[in-house]
C-alpha atoms as a PDB file:
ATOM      1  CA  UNK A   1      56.502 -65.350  -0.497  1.00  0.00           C
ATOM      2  CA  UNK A   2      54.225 -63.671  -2.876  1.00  0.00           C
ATOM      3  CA  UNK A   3      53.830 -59.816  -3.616  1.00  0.00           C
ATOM      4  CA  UNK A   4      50.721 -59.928  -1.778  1.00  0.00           C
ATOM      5  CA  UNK A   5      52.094 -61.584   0.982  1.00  0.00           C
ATOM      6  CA  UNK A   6      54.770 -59.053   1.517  1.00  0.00           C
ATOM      7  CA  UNK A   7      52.643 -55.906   1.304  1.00  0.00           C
ATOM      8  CA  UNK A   8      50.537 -57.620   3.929  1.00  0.00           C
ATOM      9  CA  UNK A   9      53.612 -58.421   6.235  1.00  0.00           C
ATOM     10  CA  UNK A  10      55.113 -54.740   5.963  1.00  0.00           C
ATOM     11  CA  UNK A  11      51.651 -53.127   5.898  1.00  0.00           C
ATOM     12  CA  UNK A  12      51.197 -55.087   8.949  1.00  0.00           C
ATOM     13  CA  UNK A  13      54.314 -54.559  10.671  1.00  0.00           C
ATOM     14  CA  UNK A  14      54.438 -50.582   9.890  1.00  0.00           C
ATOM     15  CA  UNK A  15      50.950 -51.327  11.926  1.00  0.00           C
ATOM     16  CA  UNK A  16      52.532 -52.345  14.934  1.00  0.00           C
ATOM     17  CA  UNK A  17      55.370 -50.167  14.874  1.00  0.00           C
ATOM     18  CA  UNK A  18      54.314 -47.225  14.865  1.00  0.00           C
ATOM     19  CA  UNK A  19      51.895 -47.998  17.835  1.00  0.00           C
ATOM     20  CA  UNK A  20      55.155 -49.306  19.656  1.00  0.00           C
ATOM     21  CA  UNK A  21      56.523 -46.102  18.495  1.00  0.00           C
ATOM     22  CA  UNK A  22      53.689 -44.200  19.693  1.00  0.00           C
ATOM     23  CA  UNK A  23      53.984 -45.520  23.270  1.00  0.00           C
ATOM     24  CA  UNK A  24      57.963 -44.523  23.794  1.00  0.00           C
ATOM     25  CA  UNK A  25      56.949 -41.136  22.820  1.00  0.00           C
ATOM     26  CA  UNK A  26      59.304 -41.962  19.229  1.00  0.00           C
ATOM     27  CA  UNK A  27      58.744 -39.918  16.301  1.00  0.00           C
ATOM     28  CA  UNK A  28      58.959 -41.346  13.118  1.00  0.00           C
ATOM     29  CA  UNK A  29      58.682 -39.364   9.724  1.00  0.00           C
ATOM     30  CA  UNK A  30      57.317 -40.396   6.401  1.00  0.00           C
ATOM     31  CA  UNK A  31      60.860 -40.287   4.892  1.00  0.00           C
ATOM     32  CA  UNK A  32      62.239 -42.948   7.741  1.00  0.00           C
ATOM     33  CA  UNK A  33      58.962 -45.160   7.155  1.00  0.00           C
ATOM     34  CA  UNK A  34      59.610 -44.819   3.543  1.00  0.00           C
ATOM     35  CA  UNK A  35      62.881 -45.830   3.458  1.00  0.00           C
ATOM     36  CA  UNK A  36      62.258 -48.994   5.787  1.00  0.00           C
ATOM     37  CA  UNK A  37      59.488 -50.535   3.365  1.00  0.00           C
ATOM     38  CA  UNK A  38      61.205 -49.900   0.195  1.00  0.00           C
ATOM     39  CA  UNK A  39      64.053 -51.591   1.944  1.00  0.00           C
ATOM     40  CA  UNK A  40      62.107 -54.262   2.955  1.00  0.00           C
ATOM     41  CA  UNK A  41      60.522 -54.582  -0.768  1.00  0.00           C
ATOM     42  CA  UNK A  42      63.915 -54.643  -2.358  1.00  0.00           C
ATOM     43  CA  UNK A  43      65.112 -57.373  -0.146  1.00  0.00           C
ATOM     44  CA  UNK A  44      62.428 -59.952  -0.246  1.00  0.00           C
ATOM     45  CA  UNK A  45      62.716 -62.789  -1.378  1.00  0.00           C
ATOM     46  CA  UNK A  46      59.442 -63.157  -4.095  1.00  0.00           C
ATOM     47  CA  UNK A  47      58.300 -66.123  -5.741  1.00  0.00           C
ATOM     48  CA  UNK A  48      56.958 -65.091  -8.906  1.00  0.00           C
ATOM     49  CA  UNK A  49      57.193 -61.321  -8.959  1.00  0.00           C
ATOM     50  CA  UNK A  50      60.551 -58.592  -9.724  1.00  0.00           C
ATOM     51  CA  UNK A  51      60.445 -55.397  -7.355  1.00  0.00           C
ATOM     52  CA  UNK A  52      63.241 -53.073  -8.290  1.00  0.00           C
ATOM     53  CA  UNK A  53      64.166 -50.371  -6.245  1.00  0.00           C
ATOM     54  CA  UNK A  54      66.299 -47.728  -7.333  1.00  0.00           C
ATOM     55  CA  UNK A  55      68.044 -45.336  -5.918  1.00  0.00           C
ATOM     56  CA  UNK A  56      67.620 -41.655  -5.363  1.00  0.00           C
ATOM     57  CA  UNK A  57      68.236 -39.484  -8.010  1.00  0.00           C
ATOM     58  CA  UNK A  58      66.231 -35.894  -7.460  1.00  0.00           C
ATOM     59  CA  UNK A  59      68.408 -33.828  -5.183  1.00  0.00           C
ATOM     60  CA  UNK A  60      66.762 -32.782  -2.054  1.00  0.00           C
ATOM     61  CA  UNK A  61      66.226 -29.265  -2.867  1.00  0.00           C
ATOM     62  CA  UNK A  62      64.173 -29.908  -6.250  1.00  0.00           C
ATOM     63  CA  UNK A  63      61.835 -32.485  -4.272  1.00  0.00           C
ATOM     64  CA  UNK A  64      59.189 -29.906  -3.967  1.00  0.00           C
ATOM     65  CA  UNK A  65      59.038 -29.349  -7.596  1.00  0.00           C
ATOM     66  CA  UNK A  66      57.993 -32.818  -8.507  1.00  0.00           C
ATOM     67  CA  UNK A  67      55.647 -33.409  -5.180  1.00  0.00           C
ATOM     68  CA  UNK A  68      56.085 -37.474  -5.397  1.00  0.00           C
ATOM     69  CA  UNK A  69      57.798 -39.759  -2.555  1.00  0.00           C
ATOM     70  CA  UNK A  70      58.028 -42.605  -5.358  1.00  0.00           C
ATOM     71  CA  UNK A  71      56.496 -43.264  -8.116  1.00  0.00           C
ATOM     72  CA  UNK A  72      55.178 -47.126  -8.069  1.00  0.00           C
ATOM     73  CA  UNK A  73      54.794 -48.992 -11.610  1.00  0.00           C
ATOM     74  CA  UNK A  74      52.267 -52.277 -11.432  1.00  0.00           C
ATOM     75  CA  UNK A  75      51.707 -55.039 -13.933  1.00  0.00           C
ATOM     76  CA  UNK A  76      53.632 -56.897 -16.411  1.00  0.00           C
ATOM     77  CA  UNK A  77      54.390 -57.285 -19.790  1.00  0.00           C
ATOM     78  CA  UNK A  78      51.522 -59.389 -20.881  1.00  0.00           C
ATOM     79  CA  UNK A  79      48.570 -57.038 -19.833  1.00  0.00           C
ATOM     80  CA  UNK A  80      50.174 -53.999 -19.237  1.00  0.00           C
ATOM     81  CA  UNK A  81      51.276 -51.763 -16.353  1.00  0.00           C
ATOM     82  CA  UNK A  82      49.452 -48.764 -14.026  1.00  0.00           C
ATOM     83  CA  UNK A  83      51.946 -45.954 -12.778  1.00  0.00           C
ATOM     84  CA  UNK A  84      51.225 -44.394  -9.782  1.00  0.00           C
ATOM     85  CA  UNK A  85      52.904 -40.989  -8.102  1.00  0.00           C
ATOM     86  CA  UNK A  86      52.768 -41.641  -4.416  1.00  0.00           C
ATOM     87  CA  UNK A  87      53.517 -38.934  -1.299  1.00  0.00           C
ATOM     88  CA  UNK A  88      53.576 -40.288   1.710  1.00  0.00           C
ATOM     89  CA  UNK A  89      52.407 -39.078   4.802  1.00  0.00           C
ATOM     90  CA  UNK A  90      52.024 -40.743   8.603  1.00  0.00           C
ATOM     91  CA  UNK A  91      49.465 -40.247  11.364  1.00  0.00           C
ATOM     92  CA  UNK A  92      50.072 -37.762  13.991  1.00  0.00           C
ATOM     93  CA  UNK A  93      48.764 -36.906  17.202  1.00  0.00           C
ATOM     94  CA  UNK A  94      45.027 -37.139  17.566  1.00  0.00           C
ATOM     95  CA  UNK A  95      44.503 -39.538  14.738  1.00  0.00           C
ATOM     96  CA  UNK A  96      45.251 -36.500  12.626  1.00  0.00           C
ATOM     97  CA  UNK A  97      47.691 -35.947   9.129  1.00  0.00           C
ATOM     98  CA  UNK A  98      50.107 -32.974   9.192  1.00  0.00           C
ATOM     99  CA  UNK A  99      51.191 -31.632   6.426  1.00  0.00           C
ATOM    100  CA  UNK A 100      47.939 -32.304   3.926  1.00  0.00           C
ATOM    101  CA  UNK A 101      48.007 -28.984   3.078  1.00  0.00           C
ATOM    102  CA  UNK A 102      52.113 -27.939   3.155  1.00  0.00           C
ATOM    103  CA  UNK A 103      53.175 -25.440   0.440  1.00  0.00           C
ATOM    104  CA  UNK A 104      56.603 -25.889  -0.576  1.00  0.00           C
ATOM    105  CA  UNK A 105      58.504 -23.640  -3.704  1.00  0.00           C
ATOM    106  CA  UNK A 106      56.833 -20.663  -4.551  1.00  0.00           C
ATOM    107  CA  UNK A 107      53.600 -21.312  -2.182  1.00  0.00           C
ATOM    108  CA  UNK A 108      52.314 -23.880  -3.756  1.00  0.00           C
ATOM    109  CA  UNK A 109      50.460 -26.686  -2.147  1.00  0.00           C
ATOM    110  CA  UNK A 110      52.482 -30.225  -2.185  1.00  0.00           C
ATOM    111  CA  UNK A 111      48.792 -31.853  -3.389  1.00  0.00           C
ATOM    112  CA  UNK A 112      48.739 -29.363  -6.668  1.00  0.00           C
ATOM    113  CA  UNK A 113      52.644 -30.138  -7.283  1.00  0.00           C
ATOM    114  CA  UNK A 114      52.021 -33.989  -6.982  1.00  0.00           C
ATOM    115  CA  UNK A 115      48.918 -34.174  -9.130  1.00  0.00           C
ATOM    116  CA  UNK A 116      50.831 -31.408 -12.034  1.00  0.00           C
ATOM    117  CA  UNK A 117      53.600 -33.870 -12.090  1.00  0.00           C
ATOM    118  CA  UNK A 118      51.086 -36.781 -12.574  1.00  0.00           C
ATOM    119  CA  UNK A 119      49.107 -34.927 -15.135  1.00  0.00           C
ATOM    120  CA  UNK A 120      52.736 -34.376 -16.761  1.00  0.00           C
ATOM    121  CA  UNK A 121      54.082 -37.707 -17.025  1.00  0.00           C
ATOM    122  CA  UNK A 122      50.376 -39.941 -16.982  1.00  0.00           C
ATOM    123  CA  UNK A 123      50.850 -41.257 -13.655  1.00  0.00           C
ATOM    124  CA  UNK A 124      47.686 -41.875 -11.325  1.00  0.00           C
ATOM    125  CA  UNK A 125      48.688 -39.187  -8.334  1.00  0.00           C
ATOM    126  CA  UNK A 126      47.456 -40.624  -4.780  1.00  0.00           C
ATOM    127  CA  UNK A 127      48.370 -40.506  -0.934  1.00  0.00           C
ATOM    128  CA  UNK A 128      50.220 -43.508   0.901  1.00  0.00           C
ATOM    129  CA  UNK A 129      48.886 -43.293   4.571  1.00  0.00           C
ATOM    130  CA  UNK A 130      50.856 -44.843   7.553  1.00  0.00           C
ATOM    131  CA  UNK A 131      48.727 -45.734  10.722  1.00  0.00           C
ATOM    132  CA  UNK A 132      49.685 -46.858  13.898  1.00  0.00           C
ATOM    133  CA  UNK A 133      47.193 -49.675  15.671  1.00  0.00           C
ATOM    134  CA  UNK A 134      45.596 -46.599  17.993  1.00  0.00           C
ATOM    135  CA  UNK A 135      43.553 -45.703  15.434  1.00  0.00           C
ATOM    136  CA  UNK A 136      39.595 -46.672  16.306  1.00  0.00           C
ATOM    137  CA  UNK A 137      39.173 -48.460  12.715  1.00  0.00           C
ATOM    138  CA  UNK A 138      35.454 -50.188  12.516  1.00  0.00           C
ATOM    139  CA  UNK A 139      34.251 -51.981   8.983  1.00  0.00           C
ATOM    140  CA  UNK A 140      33.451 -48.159   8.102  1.00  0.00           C
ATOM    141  CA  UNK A 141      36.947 -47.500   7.034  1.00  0.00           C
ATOM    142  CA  UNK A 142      37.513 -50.854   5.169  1.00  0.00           C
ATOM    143  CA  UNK A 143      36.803 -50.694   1.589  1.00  0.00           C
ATOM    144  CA  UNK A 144      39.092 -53.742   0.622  1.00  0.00           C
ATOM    145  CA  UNK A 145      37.025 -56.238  -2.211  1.00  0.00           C
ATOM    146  CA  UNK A 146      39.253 -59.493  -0.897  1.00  0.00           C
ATOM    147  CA  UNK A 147      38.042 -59.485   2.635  1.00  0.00           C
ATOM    148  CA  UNK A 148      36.634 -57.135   6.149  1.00  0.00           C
ATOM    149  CA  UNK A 149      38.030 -55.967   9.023  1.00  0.00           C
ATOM    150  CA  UNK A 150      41.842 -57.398   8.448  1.00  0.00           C
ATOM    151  CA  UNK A 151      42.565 -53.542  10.305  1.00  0.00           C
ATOM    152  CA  UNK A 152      45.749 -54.288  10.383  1.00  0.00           C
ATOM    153  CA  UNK A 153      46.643 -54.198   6.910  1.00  0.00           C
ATOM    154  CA  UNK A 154      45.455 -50.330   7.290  1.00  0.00           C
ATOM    155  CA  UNK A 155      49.180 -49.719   8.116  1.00  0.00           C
ATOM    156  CA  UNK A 156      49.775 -48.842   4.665  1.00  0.00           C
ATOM    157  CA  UNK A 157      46.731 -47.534   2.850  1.00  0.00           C
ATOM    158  CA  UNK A 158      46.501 -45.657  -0.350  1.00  0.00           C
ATOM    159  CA  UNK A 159      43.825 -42.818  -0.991  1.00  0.00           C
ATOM    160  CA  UNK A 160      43.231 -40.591  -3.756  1.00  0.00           C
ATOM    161  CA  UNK A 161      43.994 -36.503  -3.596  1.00  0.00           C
ATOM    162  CA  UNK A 162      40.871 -36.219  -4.118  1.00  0.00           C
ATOM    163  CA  UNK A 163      39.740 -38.013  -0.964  1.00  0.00           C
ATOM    164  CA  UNK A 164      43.032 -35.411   0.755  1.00  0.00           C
ATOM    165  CA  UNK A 165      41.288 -32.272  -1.154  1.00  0.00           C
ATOM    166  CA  UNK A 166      38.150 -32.836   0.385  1.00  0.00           C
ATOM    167  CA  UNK A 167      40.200 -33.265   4.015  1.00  0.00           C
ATOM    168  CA  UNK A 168      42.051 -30.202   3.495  1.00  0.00           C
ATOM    169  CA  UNK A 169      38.686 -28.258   2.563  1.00  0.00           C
ATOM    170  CA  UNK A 170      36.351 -29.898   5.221  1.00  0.00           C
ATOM    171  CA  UNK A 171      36.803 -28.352   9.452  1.00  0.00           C
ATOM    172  CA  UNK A 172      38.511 -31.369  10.988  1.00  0.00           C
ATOM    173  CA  UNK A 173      38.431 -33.206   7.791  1.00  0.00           C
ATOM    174  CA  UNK A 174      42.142 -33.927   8.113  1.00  0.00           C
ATOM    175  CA  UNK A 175      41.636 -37.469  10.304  1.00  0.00           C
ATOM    176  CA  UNK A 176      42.088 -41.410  10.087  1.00  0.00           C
ATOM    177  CA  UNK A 177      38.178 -41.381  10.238  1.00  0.00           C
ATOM    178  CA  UNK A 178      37.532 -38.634   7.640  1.00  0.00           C
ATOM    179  CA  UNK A 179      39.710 -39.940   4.836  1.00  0.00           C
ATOM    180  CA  UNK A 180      38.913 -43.508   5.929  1.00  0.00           C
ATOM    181  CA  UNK A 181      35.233 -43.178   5.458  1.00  0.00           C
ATOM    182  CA  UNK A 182      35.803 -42.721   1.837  1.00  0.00           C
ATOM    183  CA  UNK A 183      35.545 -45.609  -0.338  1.00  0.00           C
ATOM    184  CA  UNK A 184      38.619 -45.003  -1.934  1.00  0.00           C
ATOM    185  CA  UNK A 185      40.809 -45.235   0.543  1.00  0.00           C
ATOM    186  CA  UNK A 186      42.326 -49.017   0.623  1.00  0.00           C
ATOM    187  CA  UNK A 187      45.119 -51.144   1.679  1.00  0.00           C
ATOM    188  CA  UNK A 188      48.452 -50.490   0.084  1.00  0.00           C
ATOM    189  CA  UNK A 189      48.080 -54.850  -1.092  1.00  0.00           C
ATOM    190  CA  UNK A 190      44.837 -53.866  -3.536  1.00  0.00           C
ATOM    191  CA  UNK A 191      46.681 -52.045  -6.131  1.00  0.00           C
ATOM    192  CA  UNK A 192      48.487 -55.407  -6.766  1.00  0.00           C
ATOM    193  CA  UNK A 193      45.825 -58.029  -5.928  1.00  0.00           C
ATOM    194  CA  UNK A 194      42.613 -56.527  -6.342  1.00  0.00           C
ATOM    195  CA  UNK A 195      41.368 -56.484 -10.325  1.00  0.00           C
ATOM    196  CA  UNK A 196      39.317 -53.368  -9.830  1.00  0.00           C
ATOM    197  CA  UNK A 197      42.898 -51.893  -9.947  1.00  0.00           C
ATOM    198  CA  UNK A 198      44.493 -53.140 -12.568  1.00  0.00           C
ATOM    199  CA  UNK A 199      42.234 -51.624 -15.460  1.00  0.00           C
ATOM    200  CA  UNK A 200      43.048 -50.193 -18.703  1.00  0.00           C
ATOM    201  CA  UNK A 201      40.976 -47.821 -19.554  1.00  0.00           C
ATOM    202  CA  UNK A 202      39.407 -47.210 -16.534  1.00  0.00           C
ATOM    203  CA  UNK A 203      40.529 -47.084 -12.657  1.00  0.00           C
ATOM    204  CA  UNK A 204      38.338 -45.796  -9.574  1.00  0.00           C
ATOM    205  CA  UNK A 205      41.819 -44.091  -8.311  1.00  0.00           C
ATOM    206  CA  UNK A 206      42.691 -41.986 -11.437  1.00  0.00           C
ATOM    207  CA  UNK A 207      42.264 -37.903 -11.476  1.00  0.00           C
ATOM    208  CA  UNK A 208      40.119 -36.443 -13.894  1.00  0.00           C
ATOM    209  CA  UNK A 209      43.603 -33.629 -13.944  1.00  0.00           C
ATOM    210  CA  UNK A 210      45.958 -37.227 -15.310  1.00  0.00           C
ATOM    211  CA  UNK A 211      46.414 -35.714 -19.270  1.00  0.00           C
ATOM    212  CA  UNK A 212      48.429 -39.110 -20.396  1.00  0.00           C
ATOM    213  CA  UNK A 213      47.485 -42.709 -20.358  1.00  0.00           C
ATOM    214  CA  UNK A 214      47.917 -44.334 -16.895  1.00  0.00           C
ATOM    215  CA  UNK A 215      48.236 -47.206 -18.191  1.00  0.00           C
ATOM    216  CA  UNK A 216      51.485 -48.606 -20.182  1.00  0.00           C
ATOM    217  CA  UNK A 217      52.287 -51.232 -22.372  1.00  0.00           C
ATOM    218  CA  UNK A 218      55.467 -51.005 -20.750  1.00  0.00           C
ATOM    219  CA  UNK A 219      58.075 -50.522 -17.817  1.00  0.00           C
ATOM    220  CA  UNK A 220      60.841 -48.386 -17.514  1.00  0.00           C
ATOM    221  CA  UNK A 221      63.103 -50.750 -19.226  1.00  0.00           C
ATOM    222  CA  UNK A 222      65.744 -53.155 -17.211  1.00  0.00           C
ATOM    223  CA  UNK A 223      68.687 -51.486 -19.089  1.00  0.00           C
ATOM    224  CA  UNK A 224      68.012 -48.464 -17.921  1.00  0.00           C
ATOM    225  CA  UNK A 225      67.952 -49.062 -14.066  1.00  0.00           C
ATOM    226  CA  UNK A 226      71.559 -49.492 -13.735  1.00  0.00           C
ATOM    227  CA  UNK A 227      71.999 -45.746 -15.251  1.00  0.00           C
ATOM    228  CA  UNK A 228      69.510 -44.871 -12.959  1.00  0.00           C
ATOM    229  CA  UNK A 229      71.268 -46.158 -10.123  1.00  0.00           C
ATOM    230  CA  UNK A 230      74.726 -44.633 -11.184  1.00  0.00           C
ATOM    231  CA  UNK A 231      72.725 -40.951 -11.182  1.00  0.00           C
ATOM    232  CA  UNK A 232      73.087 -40.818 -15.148  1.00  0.00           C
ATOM    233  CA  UNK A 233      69.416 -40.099 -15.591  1.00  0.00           C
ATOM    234  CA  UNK A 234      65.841 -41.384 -16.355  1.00  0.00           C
ATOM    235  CA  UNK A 235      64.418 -43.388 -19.447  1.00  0.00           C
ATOM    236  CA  UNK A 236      63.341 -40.758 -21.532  1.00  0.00           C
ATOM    237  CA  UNK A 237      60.232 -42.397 -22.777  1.00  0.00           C
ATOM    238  CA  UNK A 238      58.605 -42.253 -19.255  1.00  0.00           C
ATOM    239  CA  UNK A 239      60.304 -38.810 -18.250  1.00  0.00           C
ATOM    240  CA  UNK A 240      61.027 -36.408 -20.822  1.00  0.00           C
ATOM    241  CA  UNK A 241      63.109 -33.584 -19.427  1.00  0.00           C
ATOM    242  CA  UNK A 242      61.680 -34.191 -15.855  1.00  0.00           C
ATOM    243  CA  UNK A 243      64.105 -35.937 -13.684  1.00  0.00           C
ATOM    244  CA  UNK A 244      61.846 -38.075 -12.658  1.00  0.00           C
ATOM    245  CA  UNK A 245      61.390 -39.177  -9.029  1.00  0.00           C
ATOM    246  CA  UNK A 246      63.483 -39.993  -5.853  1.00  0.00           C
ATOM    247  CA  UNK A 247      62.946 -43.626  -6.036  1.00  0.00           C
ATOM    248  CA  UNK A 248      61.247 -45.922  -8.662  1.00  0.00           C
ATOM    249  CA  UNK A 249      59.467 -49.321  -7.590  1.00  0.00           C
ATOM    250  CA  UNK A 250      58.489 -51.785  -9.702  1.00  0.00           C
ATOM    251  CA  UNK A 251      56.256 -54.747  -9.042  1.00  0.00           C
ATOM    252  CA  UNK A 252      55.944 -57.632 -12.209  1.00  0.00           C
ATOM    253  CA  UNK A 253      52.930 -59.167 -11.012  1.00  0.00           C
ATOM    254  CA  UNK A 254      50.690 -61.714 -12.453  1.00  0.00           C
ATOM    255  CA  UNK A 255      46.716 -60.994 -13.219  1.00  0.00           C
ATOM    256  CA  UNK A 256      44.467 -60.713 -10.361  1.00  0.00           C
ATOM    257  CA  UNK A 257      41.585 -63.573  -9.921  1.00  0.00           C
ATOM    258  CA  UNK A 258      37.944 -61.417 -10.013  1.00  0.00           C
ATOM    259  CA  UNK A 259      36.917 -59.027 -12.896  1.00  0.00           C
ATOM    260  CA  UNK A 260      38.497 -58.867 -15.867  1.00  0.00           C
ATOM    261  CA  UNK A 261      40.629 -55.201 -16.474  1.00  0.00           C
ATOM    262  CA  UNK A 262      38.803 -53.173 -18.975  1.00  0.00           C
END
């Protein structure tokens, strides 16, 4: 199985089961979903590519000051790697996204939080979007270069806060279609498959607010992710004195086929 092939199967599968879950009247939170894909990523078996999953290591009552879910690292060590800063957030009732605009320590908005922390430690800061199959998706809301209308790999998509900024400002803005519509919303698979996202200089999902390079010679190094795992701390070069996010994925993958990364 390849990296793309897996973020196709889970983005596929979280497609399905959340419609299941929809129709038993099941609830299931961006934390659960979360947990079940990481999960997933950490025990696949990949030909060709690491993912490393570690453990949790903010405790739960300094989450809000950090505003990420994960933080996602993509590349390898031949052409370099992108870091994301990812919250997550699932499709509600009426095709709708609670909690675009939650405030959490000291009234601030989650958004501001995630994108400070991005600006902080040059991370691109965007929204992981679970969808159930109910939504009404047409070729409007697919924005994928690789191929059209595979809906279901809009299980997992990825937008930018800008594209959740304009939701939270726009009446009703807050919807599958809205944030859909926009061009850069995408499947979850293009960060690692498509080149237009593997750039070096330039990326059509970075904030003009990131203040470091997004793009790193780099991962968090492999001797570091058993102290990670045994709650001793992050790699300093990535982190500084933050302590960095709940959970760290990374995928080694090879260089997509298409345009060259500039």
């Amino acid at each position: 199985m390849t990296a793309q092939e897996l973020f196709e199967l889970l983005a596929a599968e979280t497609w399905k089961r959340l419609y299941l879950a929809q129709k038993v009247h099941m609830r299931l939170g961006e934390e659960g979903i979360t947990d079940y894909l990481l999960l997933g990523i950490k025990l696949a078996p990949i030909a060709g590519t690491t993912l490393v999953l570690l453990k949790d290591k903010t405790p739960k009552h300094l989450e809000a000051l950090y505003g990420t879910d994960w933080e996602w690292w993509i590349g390898n060590n031949t052409s370099g790697w992108i870091r994301y800063a990812i919250q997550a957030k699932a499709l509600k009732a009426k095709h709708r996204y609670a909690g675009l605009a939650q405030k959490v320590k000291k009234g601030k908005k989650q958004i501001d939080v995630l994108e400070a922390y991005a600006a902080k430690v040059g991370a691109i800061p965007v929204y992981c979007l679970y969808n159930p199959a109910s939504v009404p998706a047409t070729k409007m809301h697919w924005h994928c270069c690789n191929s059209s209308g595979q809906f279901d790999q809009l299980g997992c998509s990825i937008t930018t806060t800008a594209a959740v900024q304009d939701a939270i400002n726009t009446r009703g803005g807050r919807t599958f279609d809205f944030i859909h519509s926009q061009t850069d919303s995408i499947p979850w698979r293009c960060l690692v498959t498509c080149a237009n996202y593997r750039g070096k200089t330039t990326h059509p999902l970075a904030s003009n607010k990131v203040s470091k390079p997004f793009w790193y010679k780099k991962a968090p190094s492999i001797t570091m992710r058993p102290s990670f795992e045994n709650g001793e701390g992050p790699d300093k070069d990535f982190w500084d004195s933050t302590p960095g996010p709940r959970r760290l994925m990374i995928t080694e993958a090879p260089e997509p086929s298409g345009r060259a990364p500039t």
